[in-house]
Protein backbone atom coordinates (compact mmCIF):
# COMPACT_ATOMS: atom_id res chain seq x y z
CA UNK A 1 4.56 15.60 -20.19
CA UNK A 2 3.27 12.37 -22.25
CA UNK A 3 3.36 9.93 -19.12
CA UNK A 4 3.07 6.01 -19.19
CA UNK A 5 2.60 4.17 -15.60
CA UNK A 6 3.27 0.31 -15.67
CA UNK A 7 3.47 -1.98 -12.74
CA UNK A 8 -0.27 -2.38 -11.64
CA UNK A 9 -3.21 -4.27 -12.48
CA UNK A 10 -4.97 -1.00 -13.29
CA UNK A 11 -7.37 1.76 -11.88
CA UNK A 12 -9.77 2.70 -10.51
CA UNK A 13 -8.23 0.61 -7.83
CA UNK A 14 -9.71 -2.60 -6.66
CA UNK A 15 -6.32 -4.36 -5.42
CA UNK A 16 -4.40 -2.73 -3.13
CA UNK A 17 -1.54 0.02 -2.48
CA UNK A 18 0.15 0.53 -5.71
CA UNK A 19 -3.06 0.69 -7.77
CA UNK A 20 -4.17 3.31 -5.09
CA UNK A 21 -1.44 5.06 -5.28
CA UNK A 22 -1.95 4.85 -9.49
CA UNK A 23 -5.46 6.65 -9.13
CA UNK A 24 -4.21 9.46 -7.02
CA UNK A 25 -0.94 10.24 -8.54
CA UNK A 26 -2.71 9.89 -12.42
CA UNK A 27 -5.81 12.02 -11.71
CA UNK A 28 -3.54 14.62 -10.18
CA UNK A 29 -0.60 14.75 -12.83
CA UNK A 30 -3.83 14.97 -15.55
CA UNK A 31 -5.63 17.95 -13.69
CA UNK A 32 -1.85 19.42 -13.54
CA UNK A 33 -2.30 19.59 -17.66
CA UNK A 34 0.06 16.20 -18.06
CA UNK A 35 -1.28 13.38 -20.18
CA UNK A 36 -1.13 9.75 -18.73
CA UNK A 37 -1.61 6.58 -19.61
CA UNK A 38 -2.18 3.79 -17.14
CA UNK A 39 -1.71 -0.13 -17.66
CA UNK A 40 -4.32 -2.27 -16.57
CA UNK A 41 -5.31 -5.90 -17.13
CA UNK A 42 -8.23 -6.66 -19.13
CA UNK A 43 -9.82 -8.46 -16.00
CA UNK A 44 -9.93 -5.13 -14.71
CA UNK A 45 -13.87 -4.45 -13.72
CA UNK A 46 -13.15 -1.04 -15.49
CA UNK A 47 -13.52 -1.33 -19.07
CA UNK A 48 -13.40 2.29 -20.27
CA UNK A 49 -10.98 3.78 -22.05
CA UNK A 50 -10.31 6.60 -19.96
CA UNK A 51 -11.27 7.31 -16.11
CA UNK A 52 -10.98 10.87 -14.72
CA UNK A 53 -8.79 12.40 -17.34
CA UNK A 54 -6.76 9.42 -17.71
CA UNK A 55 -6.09 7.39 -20.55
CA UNK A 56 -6.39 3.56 -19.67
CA UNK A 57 -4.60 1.13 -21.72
CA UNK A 58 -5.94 -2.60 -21.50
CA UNK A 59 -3.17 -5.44 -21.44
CA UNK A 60 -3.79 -9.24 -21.94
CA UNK A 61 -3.25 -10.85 -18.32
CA UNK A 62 -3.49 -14.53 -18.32
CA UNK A 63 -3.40 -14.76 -14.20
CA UNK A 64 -6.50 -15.77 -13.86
CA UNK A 65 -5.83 -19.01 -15.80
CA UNK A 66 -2.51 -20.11 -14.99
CA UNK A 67 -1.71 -18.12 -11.76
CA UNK A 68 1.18 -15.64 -10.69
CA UNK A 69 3.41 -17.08 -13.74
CA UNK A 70 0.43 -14.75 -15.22
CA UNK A 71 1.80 -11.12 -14.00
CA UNK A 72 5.00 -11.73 -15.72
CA UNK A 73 3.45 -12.19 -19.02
CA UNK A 74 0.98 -9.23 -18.44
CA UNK A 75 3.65 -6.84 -17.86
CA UNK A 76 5.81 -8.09 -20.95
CA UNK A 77 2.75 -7.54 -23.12
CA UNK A 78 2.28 -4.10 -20.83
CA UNK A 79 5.99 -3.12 -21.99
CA UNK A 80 5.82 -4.11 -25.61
CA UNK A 81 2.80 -1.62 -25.50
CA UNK A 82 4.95 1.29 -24.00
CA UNK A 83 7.26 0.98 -27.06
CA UNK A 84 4.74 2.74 -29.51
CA UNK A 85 2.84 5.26 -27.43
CA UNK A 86 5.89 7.62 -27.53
CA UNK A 87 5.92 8.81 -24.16
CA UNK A 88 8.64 11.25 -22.22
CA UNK A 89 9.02 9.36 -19.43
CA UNK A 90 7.82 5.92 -17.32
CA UNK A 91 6.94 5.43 -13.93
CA UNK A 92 7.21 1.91 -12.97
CA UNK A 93 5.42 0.79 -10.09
CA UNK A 94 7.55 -2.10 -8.68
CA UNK A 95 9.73 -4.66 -9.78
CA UNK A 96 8.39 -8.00 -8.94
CA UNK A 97 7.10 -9.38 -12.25
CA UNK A 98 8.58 -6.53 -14.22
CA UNK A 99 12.29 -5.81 -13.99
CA UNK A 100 13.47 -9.16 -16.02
CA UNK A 101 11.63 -7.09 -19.34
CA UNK A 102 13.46 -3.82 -18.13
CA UNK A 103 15.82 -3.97 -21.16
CA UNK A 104 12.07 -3.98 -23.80
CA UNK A 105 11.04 -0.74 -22.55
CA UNK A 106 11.44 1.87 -25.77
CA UNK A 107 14.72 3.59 -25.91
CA UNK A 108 15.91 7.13 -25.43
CA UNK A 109 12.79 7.23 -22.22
CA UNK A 110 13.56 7.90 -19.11
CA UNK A 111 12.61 4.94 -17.04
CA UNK A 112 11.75 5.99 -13.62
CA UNK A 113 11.16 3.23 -10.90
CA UNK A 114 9.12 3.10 -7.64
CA UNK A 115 11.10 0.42 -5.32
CA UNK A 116 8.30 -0.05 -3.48
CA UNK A 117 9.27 -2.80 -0.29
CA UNK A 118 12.07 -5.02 0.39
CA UNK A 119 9.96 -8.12 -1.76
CA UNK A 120 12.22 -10.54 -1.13
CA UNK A 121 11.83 -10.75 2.99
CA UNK A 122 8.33 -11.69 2.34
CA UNK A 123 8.01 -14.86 4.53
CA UNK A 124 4.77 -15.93 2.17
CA UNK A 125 7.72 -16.54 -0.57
CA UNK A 126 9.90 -19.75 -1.14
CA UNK A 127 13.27 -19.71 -1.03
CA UNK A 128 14.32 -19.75 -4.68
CA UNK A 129 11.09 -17.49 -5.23
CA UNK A 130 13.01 -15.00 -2.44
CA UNK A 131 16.43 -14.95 -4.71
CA UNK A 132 14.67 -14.56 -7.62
CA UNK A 133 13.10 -11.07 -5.86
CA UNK A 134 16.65 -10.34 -5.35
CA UNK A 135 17.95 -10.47 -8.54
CA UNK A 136 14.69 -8.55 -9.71
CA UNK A 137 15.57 -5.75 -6.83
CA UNK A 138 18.98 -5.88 -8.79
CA UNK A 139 17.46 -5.14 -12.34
CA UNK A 140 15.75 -2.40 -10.88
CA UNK A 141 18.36 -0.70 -9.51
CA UNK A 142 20.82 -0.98 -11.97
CA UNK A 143 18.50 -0.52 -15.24
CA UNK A 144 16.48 2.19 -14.03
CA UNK A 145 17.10 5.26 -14.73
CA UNK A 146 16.29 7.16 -11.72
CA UNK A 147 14.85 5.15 -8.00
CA UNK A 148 11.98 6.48 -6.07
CA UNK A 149 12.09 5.61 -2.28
CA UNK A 150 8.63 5.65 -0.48
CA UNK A 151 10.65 5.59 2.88
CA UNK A 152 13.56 6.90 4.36
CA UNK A 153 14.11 2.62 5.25
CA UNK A 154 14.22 1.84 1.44
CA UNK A 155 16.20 4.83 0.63
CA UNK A 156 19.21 3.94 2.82
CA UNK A 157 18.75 0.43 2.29
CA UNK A 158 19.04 1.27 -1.75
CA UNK A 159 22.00 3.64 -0.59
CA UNK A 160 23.83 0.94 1.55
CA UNK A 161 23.15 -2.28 -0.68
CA UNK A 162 23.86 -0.69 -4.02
CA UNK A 163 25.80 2.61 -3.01
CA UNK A 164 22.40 4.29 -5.52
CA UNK A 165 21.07 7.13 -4.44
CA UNK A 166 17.26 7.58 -4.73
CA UNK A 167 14.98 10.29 -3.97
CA UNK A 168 11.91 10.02 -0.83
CA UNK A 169 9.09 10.69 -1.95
CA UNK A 170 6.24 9.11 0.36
CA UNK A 171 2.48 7.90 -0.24
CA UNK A 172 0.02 10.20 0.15
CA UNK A 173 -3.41 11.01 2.05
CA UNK A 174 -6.20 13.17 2.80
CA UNK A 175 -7.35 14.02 5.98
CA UNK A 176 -10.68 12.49 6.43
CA UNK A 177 -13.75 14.73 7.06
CA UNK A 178 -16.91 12.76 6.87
CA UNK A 179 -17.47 10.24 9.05
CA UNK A 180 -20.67 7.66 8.46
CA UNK A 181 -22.33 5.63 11.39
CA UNK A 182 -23.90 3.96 8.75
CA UNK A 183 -21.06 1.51 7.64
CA UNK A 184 -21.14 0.41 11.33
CA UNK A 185 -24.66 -0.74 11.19
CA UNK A 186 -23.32 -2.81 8.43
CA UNK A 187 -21.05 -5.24 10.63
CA UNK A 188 -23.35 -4.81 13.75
CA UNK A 189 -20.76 -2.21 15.11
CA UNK A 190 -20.75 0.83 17.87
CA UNK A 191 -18.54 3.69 17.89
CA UNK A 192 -15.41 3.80 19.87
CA UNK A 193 -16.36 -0.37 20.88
CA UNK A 194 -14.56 -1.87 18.60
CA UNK A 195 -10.68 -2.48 17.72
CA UNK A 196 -9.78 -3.29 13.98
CA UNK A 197 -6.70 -4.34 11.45
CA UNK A 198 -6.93 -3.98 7.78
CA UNK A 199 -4.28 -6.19 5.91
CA UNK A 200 -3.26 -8.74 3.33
CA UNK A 201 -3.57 -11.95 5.98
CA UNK A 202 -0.06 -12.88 5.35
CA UNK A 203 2.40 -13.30 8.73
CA UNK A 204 4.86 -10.72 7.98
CA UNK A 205 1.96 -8.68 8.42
CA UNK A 206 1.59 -9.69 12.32
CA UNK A 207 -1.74 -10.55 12.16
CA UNK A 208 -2.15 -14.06 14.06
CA UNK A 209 -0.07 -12.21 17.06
CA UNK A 210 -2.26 -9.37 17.28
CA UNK A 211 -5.35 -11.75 17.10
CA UNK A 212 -3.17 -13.94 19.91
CA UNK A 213 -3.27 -11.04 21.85
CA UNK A 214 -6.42 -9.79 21.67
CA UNK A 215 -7.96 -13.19 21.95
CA UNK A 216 -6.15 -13.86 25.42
CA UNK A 217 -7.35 -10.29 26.63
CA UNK A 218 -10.77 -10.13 28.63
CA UNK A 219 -12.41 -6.89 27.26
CA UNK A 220 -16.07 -6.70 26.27
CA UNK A 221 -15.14 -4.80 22.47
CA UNK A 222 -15.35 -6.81 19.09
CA UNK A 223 -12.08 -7.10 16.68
CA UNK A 224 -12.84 -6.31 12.87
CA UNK A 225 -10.82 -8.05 10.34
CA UNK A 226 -10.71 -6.56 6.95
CA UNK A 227 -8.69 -8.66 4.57
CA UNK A 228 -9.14 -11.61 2.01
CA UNK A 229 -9.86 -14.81 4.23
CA UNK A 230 -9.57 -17.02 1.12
CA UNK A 231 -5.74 -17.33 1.57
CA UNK A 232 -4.16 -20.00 3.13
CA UNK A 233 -3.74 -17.94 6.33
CA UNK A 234 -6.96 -16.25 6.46
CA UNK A 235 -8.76 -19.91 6.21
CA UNK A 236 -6.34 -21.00 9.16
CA UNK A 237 -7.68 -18.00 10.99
CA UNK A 238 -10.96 -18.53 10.57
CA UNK A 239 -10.36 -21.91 11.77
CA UNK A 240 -7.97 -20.82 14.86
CA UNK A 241 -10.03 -18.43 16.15
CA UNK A 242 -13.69 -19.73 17.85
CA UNK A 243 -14.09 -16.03 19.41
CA UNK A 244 -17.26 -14.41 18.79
CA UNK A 245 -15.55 -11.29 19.51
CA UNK A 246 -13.58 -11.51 16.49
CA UNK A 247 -15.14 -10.95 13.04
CA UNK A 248 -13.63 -11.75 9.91
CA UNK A 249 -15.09 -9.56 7.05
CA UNK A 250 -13.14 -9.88 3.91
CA UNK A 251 -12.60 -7.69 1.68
CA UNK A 252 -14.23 -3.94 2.04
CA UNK A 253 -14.31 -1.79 -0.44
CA UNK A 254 -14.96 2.10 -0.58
CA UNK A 255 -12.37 4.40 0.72
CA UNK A 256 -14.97 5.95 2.50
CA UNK A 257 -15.90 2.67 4.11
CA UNK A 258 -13.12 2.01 5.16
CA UNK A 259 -12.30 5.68 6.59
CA UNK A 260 -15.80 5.60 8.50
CA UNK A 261 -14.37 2.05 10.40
CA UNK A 262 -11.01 3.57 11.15
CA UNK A 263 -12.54 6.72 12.28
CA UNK A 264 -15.01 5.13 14.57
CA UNK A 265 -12.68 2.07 16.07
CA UNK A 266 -11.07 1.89 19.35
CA UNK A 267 -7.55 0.53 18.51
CA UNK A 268 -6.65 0.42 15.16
CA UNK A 269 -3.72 -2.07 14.94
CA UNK A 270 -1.03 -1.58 12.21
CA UNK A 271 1.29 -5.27 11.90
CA UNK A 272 3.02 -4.40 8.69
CA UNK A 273 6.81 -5.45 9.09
CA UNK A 274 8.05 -5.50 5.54
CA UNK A 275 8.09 -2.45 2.81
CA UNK A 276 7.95 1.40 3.08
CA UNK A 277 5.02 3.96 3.51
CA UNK A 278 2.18 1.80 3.53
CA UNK A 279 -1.27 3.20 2.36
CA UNK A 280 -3.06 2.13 5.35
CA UNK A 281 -1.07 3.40 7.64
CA UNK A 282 -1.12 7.16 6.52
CA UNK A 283 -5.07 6.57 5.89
CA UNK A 284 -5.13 5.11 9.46
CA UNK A 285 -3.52 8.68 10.67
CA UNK A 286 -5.80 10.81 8.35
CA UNK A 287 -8.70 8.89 9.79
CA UNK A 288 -8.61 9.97 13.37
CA UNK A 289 -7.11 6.48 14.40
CA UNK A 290 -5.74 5.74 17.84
CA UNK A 291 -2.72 3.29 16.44
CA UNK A 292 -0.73 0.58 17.50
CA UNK A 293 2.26 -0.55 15.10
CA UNK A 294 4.68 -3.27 15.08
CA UNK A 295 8.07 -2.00 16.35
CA UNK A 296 9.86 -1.94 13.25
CA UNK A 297 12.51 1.13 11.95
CA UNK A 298 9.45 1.46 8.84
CA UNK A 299 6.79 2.56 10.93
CA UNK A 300 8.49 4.35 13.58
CA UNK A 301 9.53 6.78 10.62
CA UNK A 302 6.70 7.42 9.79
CA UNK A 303 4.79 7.61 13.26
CA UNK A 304 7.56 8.27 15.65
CA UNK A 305 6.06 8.72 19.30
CA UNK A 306 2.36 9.02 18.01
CA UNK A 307 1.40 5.68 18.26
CA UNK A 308 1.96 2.72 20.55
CA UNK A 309 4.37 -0.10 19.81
CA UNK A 310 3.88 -3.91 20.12
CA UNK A 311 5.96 -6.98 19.42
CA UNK A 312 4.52 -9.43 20.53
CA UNK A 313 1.25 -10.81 21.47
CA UNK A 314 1.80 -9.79 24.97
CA UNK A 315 2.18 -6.64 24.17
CA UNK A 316 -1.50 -6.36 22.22
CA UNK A 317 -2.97 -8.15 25.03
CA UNK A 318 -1.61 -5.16 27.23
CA UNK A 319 -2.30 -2.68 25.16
CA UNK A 320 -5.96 -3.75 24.43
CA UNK A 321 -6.71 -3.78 28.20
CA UNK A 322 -4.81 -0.67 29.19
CA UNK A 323 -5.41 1.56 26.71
CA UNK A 324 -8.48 3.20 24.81
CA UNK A 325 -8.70 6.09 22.30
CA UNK A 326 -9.06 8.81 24.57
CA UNK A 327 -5.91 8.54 25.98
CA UNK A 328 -4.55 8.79 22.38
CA UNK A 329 -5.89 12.19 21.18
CA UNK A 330 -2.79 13.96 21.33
CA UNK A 331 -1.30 11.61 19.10
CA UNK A 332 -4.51 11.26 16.93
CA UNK A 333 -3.92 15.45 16.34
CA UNK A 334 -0.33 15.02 15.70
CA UNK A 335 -0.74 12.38 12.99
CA UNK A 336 -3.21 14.68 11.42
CA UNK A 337 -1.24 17.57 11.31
CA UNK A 338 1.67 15.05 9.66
CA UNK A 339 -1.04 14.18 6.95
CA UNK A 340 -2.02 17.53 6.44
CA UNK A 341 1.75 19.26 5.89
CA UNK A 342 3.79 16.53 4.74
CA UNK A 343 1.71 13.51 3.32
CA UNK A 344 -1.01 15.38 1.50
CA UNK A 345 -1.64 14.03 -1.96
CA UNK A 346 -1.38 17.56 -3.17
CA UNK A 347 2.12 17.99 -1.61
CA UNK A 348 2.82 14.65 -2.97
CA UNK A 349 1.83 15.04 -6.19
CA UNK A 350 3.59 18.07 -6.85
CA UNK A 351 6.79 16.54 -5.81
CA UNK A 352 6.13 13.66 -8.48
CA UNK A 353 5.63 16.31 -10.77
CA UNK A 354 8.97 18.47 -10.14
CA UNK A 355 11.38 15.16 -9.86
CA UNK A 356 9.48 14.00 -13.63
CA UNK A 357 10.63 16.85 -15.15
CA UNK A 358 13.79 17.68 -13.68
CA UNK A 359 14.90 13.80 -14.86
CA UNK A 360 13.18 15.29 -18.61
CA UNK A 361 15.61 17.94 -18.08
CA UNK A 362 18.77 15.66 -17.36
């Protein structure tokens, strides 16, 4: 299969989930014998023309100079591309900024969409910013050829807004093997002392109430914060929180950085509350993380009774005083065993594969 992938800003991934999810899912459909082509921005830090196997294919992306209007006009100029590279089929990753050029993508090609979250609950968003993610989530639905559901949430959601049917198939991970001390030297760290979060520092992502909680608790451990503190919450954070417990790190990147930190930390605290299967979560599980979620139906699906459950700063306070990782392992070793049978990229991968051409096929 001739395979085009829009909806990112581009691999090897220095964003976030999607563009992740981009690397692994490209490198594997390429060693499969497929040939793919992935859209990136030309402010990607990668400027080859090809990474791994895969072909890369550099759009103008003007977000750097006049903001998020920018993504909108990156992935027009992404989909005007798409019409003359002849390809079978197109996985599109997302709707946000995409879905209003749904009706430019070339003709006659299967166009094959990703829902991703529910966008539009995002409390960072305005209100008219919120119905316009709506009415995107309604493009999508209706334009697209076939939906891809990264959680059984989304896909019954999908089914019970839009009576569509869509078919689950979840992020993946590897089970992670090779642990460094060395990273903790890096942020003054000791094994098994330390509790940690790794987020977007946005509130729907429940990070002031776990720091609430953990900052009212009296236990000698640090708290790592991995995220971008140059939002508007992350400076307010900085700001709120006087603890010299708490450290605020930024950005980390290296997957095996940021395995090494989840593999050595006490409590590894999960506060997503909006979207599907998030990244970091199943790389929490494949890194031999003890985990605490937010209560929501999107993370007990995936976790079920392996993890504890907060929801509320109350709750983390309790759970950071009451609990450490040895009291966790047998739901460390179950979470593994879920990586390793259902949520392997392999696995995953190979599903991709078999839905792409059975829609070739229709």
């Amino acid at each position: 299969m001739r395979i085009g992938i829009v909806g990112t800003r581009g691999i090897p991934n220095f964003y976030g989930g999607f563009e992740q999810f981009a690397q692994y899912l490209s490198e594997g459909l390429v060693k499969a014998g497929h040939e793919v082509f992935v859209y990136n921005s030309h402010l990607h830090p990668y400027q080859e023309k090809s990474w791994n196997g895969v072909n890369l294919v550099h759009c103008y992306d003007p977000e750097e100079k006049i903001g998020t209007i920018g993504q909108f006009i990156y992935d027009f100029n992404c989909i005007l591309d798409s019409q003359k590279r002849s390809f079978d089929i197109i996985l599109q990753l997302g709707y946000t900024s995409s879905s209003i050029w749904i009706w430019l993508f070339p003709k006659n090609v299967p166009i094959v969409t990703n829902m991703d979250g529910l966008e539009w609950k995002r409390s960072k968003y305005s209100k008219p910013v919120q119905l316009f993610l709506k009415f995107a989530e309604k493009l999508a639905v209706f334009f697209s050829d076939q939906l891809i559901a990264d959680s059984r949430g989304i896909q019954s959601y999908l089914k019970e807004k839009y009576k569509k049917d869509s078919v689950y198939i979840p992020y993946g991970a590897n089970v992670f093997k090779n642990p460094s001390k060395t990273v903790l030297k890096e942020y003054n760290l000791n094994p098994y002392k330390y509790d940690m979060l790794i987020a977007r520092l946005e509130r729907e992502n429940s990070v002031e109430e776990i720091l609430d909680g953990f900052a009212a608790s009296t236990v000698n451990r640090d708290f790592l914060v991995i995220g971008n503190t140059k939002t508007s919450l992350g400076k307010k954070l900085i700001d709120k929180y006087q603890d010299s417990r708490i450290k605020f790190v930024g950005f980390v990147n290296g997957i095996e950085k940021l395995n090494s930190l989840r593999y050595y930390s006490n409590l590894y605290f999960h506060g997503h509350t909006v979207g599907g299967t998030n990244p970091s979560l199943l790389e929490a599980m494949a890194s031999n993380a003890s985990i605490c979620a937010q209560d929501n139906t999107f993370n007990k699906a995936i976790l079920g009774g392996d993890a504890l459950y907060f929801s509320s700063a109350e709750d983390v306070c309790r759970l950071v005083e009451s609990v450490s990782k040895k009291d966790t392992e047998k739901s460390i070793l179950s979470n593994l065993d879920k990586v390793s049978k259902i949520y392997a990229w392999e696995t995953i991968i190979s599903q991709y594969i078999v839905f792409l051409k059975d829609n070739l096929k229709k």
